[in-house]
Protein backbone atom coordinates (compact mmCIF):
# COMPACT_ATOMS: atom_id res chain seq x y z
CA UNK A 1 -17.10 -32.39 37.01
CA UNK A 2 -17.81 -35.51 35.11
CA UNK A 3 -15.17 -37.63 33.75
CA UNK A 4 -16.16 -36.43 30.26
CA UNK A 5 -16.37 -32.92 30.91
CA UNK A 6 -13.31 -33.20 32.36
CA UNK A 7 -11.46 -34.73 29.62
CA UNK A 8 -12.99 -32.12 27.29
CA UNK A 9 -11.34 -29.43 29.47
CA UNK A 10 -7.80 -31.26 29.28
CA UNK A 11 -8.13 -31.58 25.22
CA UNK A 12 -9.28 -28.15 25.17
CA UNK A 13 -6.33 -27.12 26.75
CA UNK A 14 -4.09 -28.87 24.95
CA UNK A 15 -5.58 -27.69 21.68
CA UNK A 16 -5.02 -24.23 23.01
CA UNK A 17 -1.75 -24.73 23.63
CA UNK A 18 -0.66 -26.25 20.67
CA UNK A 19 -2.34 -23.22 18.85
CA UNK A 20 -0.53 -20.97 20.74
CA UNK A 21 2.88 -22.68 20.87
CA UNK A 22 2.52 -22.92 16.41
CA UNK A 23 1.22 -19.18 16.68
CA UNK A 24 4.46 -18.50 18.53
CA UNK A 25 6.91 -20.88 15.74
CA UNK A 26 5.35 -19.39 12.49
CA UNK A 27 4.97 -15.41 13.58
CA UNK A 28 8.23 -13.50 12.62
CA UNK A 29 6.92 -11.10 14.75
CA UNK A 30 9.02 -10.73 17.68
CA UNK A 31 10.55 -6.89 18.29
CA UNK A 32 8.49 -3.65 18.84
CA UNK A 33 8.88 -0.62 16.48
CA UNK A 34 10.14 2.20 18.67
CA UNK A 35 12.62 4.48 19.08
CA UNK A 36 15.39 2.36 19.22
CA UNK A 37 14.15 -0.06 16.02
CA UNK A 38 14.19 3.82 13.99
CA UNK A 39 17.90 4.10 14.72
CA UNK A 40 18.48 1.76 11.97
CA UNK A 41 15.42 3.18 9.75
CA UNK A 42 17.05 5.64 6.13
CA UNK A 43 14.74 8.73 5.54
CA UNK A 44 12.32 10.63 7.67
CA UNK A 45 9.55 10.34 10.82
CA UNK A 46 6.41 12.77 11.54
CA UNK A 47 4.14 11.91 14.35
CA UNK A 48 0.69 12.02 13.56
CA UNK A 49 -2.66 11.95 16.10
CA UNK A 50 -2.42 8.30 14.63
CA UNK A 51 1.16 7.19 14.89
CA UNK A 52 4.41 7.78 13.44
CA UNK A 53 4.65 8.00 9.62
CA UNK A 54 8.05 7.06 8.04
CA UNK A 55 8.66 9.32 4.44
CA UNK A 56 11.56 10.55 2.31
CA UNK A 57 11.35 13.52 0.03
CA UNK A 58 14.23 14.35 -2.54
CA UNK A 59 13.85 17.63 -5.19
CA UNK A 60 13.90 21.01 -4.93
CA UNK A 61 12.23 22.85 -2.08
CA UNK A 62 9.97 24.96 -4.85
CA UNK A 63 8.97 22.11 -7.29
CA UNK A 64 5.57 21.25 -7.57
CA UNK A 65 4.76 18.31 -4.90
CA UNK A 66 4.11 14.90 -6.11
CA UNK A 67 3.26 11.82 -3.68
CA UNK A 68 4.20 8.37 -4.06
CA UNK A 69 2.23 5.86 -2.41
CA UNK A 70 2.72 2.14 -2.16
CA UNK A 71 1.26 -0.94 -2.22
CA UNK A 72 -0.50 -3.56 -0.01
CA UNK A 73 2.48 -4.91 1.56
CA UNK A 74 5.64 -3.58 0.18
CA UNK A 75 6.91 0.09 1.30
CA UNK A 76 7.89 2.56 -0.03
CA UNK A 77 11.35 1.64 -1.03
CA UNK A 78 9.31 0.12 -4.11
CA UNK A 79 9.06 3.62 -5.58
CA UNK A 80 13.11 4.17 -5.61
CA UNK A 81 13.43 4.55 -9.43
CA UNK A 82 10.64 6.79 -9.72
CA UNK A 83 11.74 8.49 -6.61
CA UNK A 84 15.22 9.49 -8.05
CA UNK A 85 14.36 10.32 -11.44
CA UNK A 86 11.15 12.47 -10.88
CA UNK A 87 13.28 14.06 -7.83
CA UNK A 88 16.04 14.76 -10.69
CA UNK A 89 13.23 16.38 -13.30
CA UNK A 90 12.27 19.03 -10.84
CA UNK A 91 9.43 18.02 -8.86
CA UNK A 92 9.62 17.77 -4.54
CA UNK A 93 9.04 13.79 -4.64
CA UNK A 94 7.92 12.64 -0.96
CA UNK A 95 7.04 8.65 -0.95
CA UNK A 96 5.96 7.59 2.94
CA UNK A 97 5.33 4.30 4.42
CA UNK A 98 1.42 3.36 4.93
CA UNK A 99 0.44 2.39 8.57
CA UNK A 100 1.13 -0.93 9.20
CA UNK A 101 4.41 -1.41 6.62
CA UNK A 102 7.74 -0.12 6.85
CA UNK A 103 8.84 2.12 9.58
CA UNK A 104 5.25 3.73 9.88
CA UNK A 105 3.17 2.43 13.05
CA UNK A 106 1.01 -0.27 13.36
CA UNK A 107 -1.72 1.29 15.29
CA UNK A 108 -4.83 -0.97 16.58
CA UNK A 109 -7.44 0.99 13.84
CA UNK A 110 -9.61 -0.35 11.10
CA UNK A 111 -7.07 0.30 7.93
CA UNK A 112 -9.72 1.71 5.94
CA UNK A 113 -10.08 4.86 3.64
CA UNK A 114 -10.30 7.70 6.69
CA UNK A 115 -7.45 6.34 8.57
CA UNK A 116 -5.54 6.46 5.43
CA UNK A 117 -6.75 9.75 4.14
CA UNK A 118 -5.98 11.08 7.89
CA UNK A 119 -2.79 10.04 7.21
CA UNK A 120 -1.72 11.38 4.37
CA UNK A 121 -3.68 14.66 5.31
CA UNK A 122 -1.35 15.39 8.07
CA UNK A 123 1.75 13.90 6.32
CA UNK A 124 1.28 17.05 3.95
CA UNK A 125 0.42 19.16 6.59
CA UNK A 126 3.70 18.46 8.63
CA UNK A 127 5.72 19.25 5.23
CA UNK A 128 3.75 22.46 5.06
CA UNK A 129 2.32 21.57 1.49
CA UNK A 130 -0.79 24.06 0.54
CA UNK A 131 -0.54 23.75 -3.23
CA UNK A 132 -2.14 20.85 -4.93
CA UNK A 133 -0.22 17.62 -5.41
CA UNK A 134 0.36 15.13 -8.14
CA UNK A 135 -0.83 11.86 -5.93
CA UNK A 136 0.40 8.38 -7.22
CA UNK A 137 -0.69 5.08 -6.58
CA UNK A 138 0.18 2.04 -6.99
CA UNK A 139 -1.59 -1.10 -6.46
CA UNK A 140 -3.69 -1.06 -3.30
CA UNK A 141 -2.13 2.42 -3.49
CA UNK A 142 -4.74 2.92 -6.25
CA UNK A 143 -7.30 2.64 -3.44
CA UNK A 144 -5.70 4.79 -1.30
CA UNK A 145 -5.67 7.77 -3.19
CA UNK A 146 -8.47 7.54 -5.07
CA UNK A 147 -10.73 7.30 -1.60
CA UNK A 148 -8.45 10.68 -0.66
CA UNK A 149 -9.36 12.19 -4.28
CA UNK A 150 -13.44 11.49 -3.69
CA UNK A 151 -12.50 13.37 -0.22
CA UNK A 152 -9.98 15.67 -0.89
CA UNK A 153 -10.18 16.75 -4.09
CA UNK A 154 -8.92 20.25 -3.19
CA UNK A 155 -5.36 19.06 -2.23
CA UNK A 156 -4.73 17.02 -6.03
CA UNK A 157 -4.11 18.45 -8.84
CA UNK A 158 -3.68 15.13 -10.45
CA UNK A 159 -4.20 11.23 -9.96
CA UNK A 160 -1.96 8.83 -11.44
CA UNK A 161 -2.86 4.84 -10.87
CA UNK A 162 -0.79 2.40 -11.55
CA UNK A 163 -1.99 -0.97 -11.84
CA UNK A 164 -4.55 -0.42 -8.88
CA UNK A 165 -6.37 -2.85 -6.80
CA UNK A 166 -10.36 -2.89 -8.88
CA UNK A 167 -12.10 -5.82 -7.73
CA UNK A 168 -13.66 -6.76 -4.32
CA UNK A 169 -11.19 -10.24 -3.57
CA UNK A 170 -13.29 -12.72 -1.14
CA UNK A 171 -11.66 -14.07 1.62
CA UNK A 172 -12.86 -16.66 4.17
CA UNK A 173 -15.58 -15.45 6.09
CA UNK A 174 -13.36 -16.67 9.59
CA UNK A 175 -10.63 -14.25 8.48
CA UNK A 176 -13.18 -11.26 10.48
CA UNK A 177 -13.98 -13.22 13.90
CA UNK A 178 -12.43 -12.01 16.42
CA UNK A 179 -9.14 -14.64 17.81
CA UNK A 180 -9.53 -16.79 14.85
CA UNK A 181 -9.24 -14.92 11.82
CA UNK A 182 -5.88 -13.19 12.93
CA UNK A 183 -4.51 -16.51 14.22
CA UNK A 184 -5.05 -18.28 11.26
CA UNK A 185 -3.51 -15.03 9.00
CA UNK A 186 -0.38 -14.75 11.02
CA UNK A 187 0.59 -18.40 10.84
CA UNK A 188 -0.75 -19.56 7.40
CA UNK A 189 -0.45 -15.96 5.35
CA UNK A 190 2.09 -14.23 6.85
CA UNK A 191 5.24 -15.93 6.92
CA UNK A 192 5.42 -16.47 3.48
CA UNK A 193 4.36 -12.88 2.33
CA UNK A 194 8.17 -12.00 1.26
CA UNK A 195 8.29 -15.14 -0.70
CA UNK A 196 5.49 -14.53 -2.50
CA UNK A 197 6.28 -11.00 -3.79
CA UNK A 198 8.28 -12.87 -7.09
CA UNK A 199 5.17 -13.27 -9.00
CA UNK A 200 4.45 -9.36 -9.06
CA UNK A 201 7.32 -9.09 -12.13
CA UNK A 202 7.32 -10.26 -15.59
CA UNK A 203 10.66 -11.62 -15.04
CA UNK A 204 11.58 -12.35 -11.06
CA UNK A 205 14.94 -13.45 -11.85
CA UNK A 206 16.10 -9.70 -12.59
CA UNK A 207 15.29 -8.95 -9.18
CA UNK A 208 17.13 -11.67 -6.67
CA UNK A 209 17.27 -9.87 -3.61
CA UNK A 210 13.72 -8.70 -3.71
CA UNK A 211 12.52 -10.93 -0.96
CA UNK A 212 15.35 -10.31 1.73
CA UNK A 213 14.81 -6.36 1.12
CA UNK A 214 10.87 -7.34 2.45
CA UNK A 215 12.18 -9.07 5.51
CA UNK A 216 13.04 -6.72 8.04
CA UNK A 217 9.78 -5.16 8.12
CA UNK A 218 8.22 -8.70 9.40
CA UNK A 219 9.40 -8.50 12.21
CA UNK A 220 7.57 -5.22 13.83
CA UNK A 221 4.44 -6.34 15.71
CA UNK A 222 1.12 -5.38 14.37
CA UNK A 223 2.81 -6.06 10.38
CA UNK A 224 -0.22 -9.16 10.18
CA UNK A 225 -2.51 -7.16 11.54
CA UNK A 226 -2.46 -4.29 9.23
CA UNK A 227 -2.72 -6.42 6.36
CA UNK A 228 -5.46 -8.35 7.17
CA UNK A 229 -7.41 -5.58 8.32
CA UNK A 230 -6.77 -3.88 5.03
CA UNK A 231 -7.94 -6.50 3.45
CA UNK A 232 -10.83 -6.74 4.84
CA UNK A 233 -11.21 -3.11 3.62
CA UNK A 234 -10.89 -4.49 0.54
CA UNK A 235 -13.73 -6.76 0.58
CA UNK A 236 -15.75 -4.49 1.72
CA UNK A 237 -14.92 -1.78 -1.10
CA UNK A 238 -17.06 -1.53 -4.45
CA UNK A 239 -14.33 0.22 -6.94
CA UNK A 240 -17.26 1.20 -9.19
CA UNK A 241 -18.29 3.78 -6.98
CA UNK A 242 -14.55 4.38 -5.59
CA UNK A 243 -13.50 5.06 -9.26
CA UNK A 244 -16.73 7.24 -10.21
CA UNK A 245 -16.30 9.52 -6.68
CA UNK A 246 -12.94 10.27 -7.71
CA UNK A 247 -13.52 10.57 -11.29
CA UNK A 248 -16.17 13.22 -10.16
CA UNK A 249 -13.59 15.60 -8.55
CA UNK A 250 -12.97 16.64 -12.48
CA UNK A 251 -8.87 16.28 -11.36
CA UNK A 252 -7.11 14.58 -14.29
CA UNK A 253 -6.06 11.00 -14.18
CA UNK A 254 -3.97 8.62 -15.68
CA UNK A 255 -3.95 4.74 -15.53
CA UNK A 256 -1.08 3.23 -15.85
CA UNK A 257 -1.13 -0.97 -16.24
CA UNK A 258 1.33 -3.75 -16.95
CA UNK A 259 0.10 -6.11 -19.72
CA UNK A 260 1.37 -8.86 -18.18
CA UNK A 261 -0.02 -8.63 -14.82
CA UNK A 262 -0.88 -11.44 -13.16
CA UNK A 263 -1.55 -10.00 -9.85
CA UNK A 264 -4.01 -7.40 -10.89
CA UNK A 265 -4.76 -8.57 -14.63
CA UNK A 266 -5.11 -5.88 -17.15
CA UNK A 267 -8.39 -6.93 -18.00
CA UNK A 268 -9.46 -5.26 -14.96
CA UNK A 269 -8.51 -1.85 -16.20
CA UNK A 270 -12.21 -1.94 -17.56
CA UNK A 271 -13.41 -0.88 -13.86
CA UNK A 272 -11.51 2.35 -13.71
CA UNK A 273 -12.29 3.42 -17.66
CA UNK A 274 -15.97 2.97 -17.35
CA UNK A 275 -16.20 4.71 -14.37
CA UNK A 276 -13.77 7.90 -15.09
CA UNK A 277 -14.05 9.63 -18.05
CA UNK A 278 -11.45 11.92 -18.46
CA UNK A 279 -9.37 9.15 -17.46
CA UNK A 280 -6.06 8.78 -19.98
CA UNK A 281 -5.09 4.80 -20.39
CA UNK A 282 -1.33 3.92 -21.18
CA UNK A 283 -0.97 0.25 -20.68
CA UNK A 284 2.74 -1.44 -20.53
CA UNK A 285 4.20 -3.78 -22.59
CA UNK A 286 6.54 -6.46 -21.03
CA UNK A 287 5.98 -6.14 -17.31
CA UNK A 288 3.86 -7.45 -14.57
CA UNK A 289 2.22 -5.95 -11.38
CA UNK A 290 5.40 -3.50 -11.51
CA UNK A 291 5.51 -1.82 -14.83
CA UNK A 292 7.26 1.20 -13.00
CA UNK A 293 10.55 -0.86 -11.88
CA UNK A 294 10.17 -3.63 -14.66
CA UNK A 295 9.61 -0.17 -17.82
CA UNK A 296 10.92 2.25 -15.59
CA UNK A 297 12.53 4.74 -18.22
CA UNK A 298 8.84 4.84 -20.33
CA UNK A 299 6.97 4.81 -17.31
CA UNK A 300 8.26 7.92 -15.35
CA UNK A 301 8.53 9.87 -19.08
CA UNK A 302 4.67 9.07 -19.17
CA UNK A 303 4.22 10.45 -15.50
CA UNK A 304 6.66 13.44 -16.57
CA UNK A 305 4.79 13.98 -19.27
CA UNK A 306 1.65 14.21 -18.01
CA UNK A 307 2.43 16.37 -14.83
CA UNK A 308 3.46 18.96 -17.08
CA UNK A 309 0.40 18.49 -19.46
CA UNK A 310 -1.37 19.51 -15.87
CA UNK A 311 0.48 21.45 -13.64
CA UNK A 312 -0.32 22.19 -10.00
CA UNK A 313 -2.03 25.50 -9.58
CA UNK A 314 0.10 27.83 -7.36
């Protein structure tokens, strides 16, 4: 080996190891989520042919069904208002962690519509649920089930968004190789993720403990990769067509938006209406990304009202 080829080789090496030593500063990944991490977990586990899924359900045993479903990266904890008070009006509430956040697993899969829509699929069929459900979903929730309305339009009886992920984000084309893209995610993206959740209200200060709640479920390994991956979903998505699929299943939908969003502006609420039209529009004065914890009393007497405007056939 020639002197040159061999210092190439050392710098190599020490470029490697410098990546790897940073990788291993900046990742708050560091404990796995098993059996002795759930010890500590509130609520509920199911194991799936996918992984474990983490839910709650509160309500009577006979209401009619309705499903919460999160966002991109915060669980299901961020349905807790609406959890109680639709729970309290009579309806069997269940909200679940997506794979990837929470307590779920973080299985090694793609994070795209059918590993979603498996999930959910046998999430109802562990709680025994035949009769059509009122699905809800918020954010990148919004994607979630409207891809399981365009596929399992059957199992809804009707689709509520709520300020829901409608345009195809970019991201650097790196992000998808292989080594690269997840390296650079985990240290640049990652660490800051419960820092960043502030911007998602009208008014952050109302909520100063927001950020420590997010924490804990940093730390699980395979958290990173579940976001990127869904995000790479995203890209990939055109919400035109997700919209007009599900508005095709006839089910009736609402579209709930904050007017102050910033994260998903409301502007954007122009994808959904043109492509659904049955679709009912009630947009939210004074809140952001959140218009269900920011407006939570007029938000769940909208859903209320509009479950029992269409209730779940027997």
């Amino acid at each position: 080996m020639t002197k040159l080829l061999r210092g190439i080789a050392i710098l190599l090496a020490i470029v490697i190891a410098a990546a790897v030593g940073y990788g291993a500063i900046k990742n708050p990944e560091n404990r796995a989520l098993d059996a002795a991490a759930r010890t500590a977990a509130p609520g509920r586990f199911v194991a799936s042919s996918r992984g474990m899924t983490h839910y709650d359900v509160t309500g009577p045993d006979t209401g009619q069904v309705i499903v919460l479903v999160h966002g991109f990266s915060v669980p299901s904890y961020i349905w807790d208002s609406s959890f109680t008070a639709l729970g309290a009006a009579g309806y069997r509430v269940v909200r679940y962690d997506l794979f990837g956040r929470g307590w779920s697993d973080r299985p090694d899969l793609a994070y795209d519509g059918e590993m979603y829509d498996g999930q959910l699929d046998e999430l109802l069929d562990s709680l025994h649920v035949t009769r059509p459900v009122h699905l809800v979903g918020l954010s990148f929730g919004g994607f979630v089930v409207g891809h399981y309305t365009a596929s399992k339009s059957a199992r809804v009886a009707t689709l509520a968004f709520v300020d829901p992920v409608s345009s195809t984000e970019p991201i650097p084309g790196f992000l998808t190789w292989p080594g690269i893209g997840p390296w650079f995610f985990q240290t640049t993206q990652v660490p800051g993720m419960a820092d960043n959740q502030a911007s998602d209200f009208l008014h952050p200060e109302n909520f100063p403990t927001w950020a420590e709640q997010y924490r804990p479920q940093m730390q699980f390994t395979g958290f990173g990769r579940a976001l990127l991956r869904s995000a790479i979903t995203i890209t990939r998505t055109n919400f035109d067509s997700l919209f007009a699929a599900a508005g095709k299943s006839g089910v009736p939908m609402l579209l709930v938006w904050g007017k102050q969003d910033q994260t998903v502006p409301i502007a954007l609420s122009s994808v959904a209406r043109g492509a659904i039209p049955q679709l009912e529009f009630f947009p939210v004065d004074s809140s952001g990304h959140l218009p269900h914890i920011e407006q939570t009393t007029l938000v769940n007497a909208k859903l209320l009202s509009f479950f029992a405007a269409h209730p779940a056939k027997p």
